[in-house]
PDB file of N, CA and C in Angstrom:
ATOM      1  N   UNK A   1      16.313  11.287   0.202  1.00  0.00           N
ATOM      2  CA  UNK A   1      16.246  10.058  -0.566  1.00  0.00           C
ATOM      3  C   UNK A   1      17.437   9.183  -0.166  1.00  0.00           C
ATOM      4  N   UNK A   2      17.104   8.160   0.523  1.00  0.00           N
ATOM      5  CA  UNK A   2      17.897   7.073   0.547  1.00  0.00           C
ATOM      6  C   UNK A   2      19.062   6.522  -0.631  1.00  0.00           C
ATOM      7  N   UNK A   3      19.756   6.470  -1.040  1.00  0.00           N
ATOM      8  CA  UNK A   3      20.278   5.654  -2.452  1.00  0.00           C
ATOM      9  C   UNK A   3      20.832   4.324  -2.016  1.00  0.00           C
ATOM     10  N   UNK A   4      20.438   3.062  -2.758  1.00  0.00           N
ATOM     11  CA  UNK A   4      20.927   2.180  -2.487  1.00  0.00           C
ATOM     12  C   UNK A   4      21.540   1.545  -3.097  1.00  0.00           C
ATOM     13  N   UNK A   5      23.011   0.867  -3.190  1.00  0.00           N
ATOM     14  CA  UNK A   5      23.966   0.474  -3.831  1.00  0.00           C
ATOM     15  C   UNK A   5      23.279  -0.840  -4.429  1.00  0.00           C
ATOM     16  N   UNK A   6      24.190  -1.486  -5.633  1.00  0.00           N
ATOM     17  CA  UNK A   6      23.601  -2.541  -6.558  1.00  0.00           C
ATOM     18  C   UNK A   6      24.261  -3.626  -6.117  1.00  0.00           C
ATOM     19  N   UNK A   7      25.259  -3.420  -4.948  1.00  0.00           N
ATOM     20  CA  UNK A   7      26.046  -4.605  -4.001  1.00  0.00           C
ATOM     21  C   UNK A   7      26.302  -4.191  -2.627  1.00  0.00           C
ATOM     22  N   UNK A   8      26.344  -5.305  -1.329  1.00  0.00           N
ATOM     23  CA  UNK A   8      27.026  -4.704  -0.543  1.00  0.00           C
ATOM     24  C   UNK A   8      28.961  -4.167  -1.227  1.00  0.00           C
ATOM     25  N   UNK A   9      29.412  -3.856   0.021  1.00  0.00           N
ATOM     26  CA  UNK A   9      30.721  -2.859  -0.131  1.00  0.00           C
ATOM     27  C   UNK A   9      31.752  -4.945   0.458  1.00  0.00           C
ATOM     28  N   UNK A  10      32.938  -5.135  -0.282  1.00  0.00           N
ATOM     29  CA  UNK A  10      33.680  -5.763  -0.096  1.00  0.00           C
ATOM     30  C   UNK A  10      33.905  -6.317   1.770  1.00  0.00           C
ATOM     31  N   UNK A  11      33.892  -7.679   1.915  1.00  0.00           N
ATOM     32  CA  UNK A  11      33.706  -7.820   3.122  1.00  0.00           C
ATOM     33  C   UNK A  11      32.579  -7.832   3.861  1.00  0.00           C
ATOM     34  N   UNK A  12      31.459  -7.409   3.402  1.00  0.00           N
ATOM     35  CA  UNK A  12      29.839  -7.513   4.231  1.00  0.00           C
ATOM     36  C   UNK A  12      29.241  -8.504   3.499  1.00  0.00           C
ATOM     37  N   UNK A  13      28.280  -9.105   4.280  1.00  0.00           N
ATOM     38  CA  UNK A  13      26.876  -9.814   4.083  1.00  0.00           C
ATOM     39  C   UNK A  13      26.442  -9.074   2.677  1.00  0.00           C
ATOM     40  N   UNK A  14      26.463 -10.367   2.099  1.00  0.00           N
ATOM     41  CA  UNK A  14      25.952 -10.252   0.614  1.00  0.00           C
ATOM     42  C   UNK A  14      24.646  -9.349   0.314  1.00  0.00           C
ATOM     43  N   UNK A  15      23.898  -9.784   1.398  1.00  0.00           N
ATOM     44  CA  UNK A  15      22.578  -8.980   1.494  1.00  0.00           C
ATOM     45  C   UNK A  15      22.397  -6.882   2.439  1.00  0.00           C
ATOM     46  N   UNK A  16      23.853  -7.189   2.708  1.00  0.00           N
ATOM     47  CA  UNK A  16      24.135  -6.089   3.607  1.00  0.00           C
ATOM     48  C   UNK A  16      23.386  -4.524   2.887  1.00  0.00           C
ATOM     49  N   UNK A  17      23.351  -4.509   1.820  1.00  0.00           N
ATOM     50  CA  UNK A  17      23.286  -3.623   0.731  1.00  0.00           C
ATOM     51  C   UNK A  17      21.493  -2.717   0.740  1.00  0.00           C
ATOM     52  N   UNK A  18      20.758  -4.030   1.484  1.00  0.00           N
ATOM     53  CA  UNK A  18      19.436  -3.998   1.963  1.00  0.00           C
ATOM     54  C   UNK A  18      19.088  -4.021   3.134  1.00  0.00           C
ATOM     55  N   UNK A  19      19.606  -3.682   3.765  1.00  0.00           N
ATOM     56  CA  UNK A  19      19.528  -3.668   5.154  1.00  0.00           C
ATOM     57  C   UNK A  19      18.651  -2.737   5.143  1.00  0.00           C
ATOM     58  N   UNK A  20      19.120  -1.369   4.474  1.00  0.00           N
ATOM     59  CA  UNK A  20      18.098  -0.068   4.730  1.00  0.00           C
ATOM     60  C   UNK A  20      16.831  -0.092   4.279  1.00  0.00           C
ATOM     61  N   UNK A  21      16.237  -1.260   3.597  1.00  0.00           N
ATOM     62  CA  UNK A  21      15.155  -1.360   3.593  1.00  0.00           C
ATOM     63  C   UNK A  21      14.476  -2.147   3.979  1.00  0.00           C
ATOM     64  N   UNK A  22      15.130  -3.202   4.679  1.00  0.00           N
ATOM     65  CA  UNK A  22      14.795  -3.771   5.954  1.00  0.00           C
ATOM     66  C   UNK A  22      14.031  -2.860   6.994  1.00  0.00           C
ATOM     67  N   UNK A  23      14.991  -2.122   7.310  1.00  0.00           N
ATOM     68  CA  UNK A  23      14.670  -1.306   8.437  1.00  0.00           C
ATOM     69  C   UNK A  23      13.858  -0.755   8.451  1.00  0.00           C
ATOM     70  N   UNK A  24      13.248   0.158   6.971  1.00  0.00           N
ATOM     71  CA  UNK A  24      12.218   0.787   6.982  1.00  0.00           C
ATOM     72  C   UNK A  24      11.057  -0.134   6.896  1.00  0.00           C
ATOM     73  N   UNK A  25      10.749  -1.506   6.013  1.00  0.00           N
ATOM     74  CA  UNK A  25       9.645  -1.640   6.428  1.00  0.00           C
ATOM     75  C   UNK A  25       9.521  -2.345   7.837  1.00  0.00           C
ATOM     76  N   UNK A  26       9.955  -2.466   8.960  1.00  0.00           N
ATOM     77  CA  UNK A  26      10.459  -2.832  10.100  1.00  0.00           C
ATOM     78  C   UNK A  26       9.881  -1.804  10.656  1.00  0.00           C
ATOM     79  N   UNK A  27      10.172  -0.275  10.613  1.00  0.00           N
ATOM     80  CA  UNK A  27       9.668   0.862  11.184  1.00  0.00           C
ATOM     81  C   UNK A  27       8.227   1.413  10.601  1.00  0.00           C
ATOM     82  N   UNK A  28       7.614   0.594   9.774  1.00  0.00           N
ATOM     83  CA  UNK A  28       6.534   1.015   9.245  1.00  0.00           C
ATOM     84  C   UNK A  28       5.278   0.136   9.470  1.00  0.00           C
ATOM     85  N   UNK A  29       6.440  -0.808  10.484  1.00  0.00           N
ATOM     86  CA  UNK A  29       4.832  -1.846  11.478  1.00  0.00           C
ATOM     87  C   UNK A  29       4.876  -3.454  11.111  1.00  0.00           C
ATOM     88  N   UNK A  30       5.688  -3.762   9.148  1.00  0.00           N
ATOM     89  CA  UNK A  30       6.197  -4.890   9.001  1.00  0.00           C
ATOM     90  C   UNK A  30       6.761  -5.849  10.284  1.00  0.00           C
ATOM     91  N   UNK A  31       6.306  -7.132  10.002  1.00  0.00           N
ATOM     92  CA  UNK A  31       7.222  -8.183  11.258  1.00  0.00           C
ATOM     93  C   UNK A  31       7.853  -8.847  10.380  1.00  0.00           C
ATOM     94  N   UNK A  32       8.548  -9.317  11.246  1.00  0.00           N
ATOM     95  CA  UNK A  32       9.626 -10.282  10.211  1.00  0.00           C
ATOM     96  C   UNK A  32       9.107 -11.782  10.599  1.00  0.00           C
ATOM     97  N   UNK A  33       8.694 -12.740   9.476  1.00  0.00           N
ATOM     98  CA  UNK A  33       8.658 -13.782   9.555  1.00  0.00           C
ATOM     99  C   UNK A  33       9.740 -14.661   9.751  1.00  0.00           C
ATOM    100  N   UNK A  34      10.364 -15.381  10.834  1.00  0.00           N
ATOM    101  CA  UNK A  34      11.493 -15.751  11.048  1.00  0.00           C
ATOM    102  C   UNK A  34      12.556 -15.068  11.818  1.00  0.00           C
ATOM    103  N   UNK A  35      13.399 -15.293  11.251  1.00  0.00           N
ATOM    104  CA  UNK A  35      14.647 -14.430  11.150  1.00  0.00           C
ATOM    105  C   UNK A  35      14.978 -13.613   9.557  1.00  0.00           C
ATOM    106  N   UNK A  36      15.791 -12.751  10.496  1.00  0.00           N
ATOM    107  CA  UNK A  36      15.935 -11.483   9.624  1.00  0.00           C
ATOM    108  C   UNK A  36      16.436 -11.756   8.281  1.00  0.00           C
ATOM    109  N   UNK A  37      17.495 -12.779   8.217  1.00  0.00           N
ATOM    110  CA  UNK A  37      18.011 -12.530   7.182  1.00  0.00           C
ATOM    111  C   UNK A  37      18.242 -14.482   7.192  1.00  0.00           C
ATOM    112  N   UNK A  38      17.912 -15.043   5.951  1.00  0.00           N
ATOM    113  CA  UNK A  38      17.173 -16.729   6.086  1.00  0.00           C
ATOM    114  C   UNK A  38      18.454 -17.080   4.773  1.00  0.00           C
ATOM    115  N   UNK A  39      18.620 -18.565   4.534  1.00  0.00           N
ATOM    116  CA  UNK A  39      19.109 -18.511   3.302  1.00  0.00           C
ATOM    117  C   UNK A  39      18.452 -19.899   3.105  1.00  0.00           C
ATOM    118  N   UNK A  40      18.556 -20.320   1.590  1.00  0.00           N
ATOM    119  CA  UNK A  40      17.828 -21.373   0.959  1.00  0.00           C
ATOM    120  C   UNK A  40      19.019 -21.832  -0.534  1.00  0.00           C
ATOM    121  N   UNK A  41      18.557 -22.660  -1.463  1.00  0.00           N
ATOM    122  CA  UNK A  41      19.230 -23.028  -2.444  1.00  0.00           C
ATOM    123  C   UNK A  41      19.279 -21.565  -3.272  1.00  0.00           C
ATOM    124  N   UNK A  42      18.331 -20.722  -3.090  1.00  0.00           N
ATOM    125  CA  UNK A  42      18.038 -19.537  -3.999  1.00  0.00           C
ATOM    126  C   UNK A  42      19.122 -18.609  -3.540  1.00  0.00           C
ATOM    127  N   UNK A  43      19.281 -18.522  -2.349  1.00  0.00           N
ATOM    128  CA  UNK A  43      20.519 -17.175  -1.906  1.00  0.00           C
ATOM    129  C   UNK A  43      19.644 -16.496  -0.817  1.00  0.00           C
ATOM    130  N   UNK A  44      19.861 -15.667  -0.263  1.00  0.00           N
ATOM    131  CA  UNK A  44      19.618 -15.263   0.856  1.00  0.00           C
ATOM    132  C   UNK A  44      17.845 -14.585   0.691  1.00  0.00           C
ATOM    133  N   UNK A  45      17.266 -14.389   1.624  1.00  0.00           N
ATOM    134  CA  UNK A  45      16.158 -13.747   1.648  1.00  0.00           C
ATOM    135  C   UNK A  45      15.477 -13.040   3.095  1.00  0.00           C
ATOM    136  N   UNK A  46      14.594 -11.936   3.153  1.00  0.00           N
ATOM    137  CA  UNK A  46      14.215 -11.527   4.386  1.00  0.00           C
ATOM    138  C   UNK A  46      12.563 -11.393   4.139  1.00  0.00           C
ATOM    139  N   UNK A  47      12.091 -12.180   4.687  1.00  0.00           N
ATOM    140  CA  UNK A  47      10.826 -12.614   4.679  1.00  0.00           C
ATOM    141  C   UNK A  47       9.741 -11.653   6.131  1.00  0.00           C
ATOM    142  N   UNK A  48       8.623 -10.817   5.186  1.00  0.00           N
ATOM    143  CA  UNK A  48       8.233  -9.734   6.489  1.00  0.00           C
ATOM    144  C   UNK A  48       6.516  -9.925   6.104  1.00  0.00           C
ATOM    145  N   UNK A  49       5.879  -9.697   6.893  1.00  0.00           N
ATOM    146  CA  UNK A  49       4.324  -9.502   6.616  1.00  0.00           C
ATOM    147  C   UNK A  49       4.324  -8.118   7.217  1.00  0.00           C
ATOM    148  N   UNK A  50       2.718  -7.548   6.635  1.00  0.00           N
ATOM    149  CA  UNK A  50       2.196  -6.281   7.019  1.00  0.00           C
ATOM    150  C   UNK A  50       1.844  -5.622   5.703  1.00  0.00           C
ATOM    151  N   UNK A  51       0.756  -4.763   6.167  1.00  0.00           N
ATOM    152  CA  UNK A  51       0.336  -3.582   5.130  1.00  0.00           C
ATOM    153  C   UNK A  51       1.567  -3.188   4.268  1.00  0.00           C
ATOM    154  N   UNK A  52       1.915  -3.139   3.443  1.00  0.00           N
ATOM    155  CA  UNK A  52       3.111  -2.508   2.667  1.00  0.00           C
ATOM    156  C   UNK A  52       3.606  -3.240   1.487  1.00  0.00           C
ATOM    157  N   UNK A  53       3.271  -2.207   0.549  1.00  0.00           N
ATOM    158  CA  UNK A  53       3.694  -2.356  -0.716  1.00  0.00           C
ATOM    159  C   UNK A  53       4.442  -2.149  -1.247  1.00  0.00           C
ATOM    160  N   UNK A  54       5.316  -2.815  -1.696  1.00  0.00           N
ATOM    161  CA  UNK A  54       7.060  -2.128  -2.054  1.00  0.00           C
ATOM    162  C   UNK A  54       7.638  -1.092  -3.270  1.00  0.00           C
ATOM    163  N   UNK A  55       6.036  -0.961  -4.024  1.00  0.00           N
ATOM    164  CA  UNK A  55       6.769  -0.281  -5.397  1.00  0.00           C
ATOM    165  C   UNK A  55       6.403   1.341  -4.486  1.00  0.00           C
ATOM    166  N   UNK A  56       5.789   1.388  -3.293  1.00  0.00           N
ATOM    167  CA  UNK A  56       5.742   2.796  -2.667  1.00  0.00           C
ATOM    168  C   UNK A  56       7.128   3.106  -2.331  1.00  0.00           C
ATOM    169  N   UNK A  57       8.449   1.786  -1.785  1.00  0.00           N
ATOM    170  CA  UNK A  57       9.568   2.662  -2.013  1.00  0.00           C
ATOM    171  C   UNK A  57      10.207   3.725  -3.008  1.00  0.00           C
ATOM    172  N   UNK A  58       9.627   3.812  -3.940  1.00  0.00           N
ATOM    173  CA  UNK A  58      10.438   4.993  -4.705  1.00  0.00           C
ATOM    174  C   UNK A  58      10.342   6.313  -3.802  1.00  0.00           C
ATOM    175  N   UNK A  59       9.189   6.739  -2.868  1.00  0.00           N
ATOM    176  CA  UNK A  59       8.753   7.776  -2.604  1.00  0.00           C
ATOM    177  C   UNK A  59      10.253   8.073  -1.748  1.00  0.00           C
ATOM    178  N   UNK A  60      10.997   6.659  -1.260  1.00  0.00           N
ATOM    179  CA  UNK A  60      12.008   7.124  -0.192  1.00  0.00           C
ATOM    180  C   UNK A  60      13.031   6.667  -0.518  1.00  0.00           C
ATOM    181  N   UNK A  61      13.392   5.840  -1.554  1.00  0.00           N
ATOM    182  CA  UNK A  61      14.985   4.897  -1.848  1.00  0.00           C
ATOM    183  C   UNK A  61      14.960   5.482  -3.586  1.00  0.00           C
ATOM    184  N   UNK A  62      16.233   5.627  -3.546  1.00  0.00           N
ATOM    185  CA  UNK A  62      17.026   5.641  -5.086  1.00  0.00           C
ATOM    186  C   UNK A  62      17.353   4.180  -5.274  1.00  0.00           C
ATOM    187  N   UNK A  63      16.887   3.013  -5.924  1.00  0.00           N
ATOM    188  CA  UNK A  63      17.045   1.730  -6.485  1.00  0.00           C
ATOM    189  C   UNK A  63      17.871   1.979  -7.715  1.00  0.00           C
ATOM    190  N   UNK A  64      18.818   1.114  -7.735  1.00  0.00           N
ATOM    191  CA  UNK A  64      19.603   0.659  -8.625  1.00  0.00           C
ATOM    192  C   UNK A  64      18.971   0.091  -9.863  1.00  0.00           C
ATOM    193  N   UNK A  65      19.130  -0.176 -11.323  1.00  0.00           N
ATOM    194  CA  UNK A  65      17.939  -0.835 -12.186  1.00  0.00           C
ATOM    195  C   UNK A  65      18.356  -2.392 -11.943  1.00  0.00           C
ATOM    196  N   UNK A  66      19.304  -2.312 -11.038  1.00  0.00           N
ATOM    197  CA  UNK A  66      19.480  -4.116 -10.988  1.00  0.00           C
ATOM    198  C   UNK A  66      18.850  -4.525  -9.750  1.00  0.00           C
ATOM    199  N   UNK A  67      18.147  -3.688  -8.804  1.00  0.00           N
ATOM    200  CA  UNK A  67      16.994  -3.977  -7.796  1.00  0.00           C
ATOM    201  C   UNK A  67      15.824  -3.829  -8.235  1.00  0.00           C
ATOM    202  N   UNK A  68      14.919  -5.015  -8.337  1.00  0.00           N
ATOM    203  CA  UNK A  68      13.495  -4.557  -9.511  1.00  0.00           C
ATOM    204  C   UNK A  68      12.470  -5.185  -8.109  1.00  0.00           C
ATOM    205  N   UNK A  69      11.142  -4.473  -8.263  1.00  0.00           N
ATOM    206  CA  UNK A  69       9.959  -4.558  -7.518  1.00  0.00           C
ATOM    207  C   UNK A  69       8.662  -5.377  -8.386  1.00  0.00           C
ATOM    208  N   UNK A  70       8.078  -6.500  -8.016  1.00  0.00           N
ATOM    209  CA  UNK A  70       7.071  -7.255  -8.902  1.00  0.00           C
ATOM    210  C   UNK A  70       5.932  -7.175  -7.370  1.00  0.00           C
ATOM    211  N   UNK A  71       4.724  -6.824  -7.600  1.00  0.00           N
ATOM    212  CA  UNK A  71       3.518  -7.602  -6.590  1.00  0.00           C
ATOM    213  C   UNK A  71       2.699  -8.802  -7.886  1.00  0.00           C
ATOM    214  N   UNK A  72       2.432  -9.596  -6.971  1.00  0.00           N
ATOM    215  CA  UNK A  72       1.441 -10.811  -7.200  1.00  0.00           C
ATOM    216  C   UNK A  72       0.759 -10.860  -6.555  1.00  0.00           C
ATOM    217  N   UNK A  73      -0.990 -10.629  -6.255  1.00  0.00           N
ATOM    218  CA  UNK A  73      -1.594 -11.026  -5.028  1.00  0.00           C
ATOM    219  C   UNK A  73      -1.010 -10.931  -4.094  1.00  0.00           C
ATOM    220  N   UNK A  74      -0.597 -11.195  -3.177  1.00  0.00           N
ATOM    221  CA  UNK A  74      -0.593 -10.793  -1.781  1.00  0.00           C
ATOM    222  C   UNK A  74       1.022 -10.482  -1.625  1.00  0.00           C
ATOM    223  N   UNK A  75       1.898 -10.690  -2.682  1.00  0.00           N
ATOM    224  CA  UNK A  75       3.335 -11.111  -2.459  1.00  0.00           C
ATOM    225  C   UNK A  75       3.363  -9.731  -3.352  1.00  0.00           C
ATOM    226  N   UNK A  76       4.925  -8.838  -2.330  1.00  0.00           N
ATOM    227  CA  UNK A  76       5.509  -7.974  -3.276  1.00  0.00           C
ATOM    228  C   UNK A  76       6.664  -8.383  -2.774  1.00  0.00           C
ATOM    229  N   UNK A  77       7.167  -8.031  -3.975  1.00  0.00           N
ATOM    230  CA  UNK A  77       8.638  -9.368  -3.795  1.00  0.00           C
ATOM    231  C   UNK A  77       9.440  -7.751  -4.356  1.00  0.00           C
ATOM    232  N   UNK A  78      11.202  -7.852  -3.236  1.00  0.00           N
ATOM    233  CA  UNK A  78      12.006  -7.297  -4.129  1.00  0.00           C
ATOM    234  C   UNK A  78      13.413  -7.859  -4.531  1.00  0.00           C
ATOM    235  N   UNK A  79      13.772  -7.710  -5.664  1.00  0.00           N
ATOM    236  CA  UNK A  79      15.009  -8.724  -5.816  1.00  0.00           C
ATOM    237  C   UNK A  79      16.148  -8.114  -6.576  1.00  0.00           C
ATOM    238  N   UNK A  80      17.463  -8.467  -5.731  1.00  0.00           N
ATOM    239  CA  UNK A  80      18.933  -7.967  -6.346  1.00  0.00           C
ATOM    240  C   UNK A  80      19.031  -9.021  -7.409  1.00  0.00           C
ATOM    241  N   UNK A  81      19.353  -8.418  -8.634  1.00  0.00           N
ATOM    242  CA  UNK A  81      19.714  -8.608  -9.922  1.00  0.00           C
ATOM    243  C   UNK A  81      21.804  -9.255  -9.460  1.00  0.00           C
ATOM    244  N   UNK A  82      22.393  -8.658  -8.844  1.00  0.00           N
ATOM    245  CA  UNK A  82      23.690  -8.672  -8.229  1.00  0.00           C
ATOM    246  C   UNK A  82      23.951  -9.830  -7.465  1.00  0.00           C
ATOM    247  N   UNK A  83      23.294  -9.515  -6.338  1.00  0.00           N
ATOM    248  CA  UNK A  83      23.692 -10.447  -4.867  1.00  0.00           C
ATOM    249  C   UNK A  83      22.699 -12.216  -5.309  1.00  0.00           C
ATOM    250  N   UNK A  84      21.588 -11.691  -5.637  1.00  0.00           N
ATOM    251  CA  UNK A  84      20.562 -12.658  -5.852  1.00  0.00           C
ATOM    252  C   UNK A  84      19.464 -12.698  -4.494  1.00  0.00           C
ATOM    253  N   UNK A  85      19.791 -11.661  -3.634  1.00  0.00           N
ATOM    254  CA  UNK A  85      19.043 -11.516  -2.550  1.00  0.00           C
ATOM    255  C   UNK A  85      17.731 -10.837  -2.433  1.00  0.00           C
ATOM    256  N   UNK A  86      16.930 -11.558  -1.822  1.00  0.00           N
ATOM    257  CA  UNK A  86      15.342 -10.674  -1.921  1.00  0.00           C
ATOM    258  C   UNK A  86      14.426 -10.609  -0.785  1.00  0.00           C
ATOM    259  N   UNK A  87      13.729  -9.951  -0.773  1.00  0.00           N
ATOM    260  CA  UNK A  87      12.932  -9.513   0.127  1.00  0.00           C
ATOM    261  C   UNK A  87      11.617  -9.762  -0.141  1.00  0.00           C
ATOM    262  N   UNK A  88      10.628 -10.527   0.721  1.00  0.00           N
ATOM    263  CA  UNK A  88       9.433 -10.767   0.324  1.00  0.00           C
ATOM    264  C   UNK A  88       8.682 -10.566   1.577  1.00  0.00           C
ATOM    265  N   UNK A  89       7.195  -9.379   0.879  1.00  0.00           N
ATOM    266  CA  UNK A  89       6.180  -8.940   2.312  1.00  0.00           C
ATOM    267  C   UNK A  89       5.361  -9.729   1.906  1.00  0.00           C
ATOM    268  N   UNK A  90       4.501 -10.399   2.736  1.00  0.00           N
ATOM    269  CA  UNK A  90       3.115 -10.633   2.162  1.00  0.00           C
ATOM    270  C   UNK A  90       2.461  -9.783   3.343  1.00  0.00           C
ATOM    271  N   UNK A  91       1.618  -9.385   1.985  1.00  0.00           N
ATOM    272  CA  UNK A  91       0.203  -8.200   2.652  1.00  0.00           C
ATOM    273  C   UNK A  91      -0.668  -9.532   2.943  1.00  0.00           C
ATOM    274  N   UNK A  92      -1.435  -8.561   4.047  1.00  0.00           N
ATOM    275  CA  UNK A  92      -2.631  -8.980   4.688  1.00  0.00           C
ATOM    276  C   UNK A  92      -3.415  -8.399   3.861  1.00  0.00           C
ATOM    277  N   UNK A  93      -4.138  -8.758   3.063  1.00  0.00           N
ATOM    278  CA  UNK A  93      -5.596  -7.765   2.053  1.00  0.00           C
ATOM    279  C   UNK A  93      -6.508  -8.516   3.312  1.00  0.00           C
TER     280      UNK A  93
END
């Protein structure tokens, strides 16, 4: 089980903290729309398409309760409660 901290560590990319789940859905066939890591008025974000649903991370990450998982139709969105940083797949249905 992965565990993932509720911040990066002093000195890293705000979003640094998610990287490791970057990677996995990255290794699970996800593309990244853009670039990896984007920012907007909202705070940072990593924007990916592909099959993959994010509340299946529990099977492999220890989440913090200040990292929370929502799907909407095609959007599973995940978002730091901390950093304000998030991650959004949209599935292909």
């Amino acid at each position: 089980m992965i565990e993932i901290s509720e911040q990066s560590q002093q000195g890293e990319m705000i979003y640094s903290h998610l990287d490791p789940v970057v990677d996995h859905l990255l290794s699970t066939g996800c593309e990244l729309s853009g670039a990896r890591w984007q920012s907007n008025r909202e705070g940072y974000y990593c924007k990916l398409s592909g099959d993959y649903d994010l509340t299946s991370l529990s099977n492999g990450f220890n989440l913090p309760e200040t990292i929370y998982i929502t799907n909407k139709g095609k959007l599973s969105h995940l978002f730091c409660d901390k950093s304000g940083a998030h991650i959004e797949v949209w599935r292909n249905l």
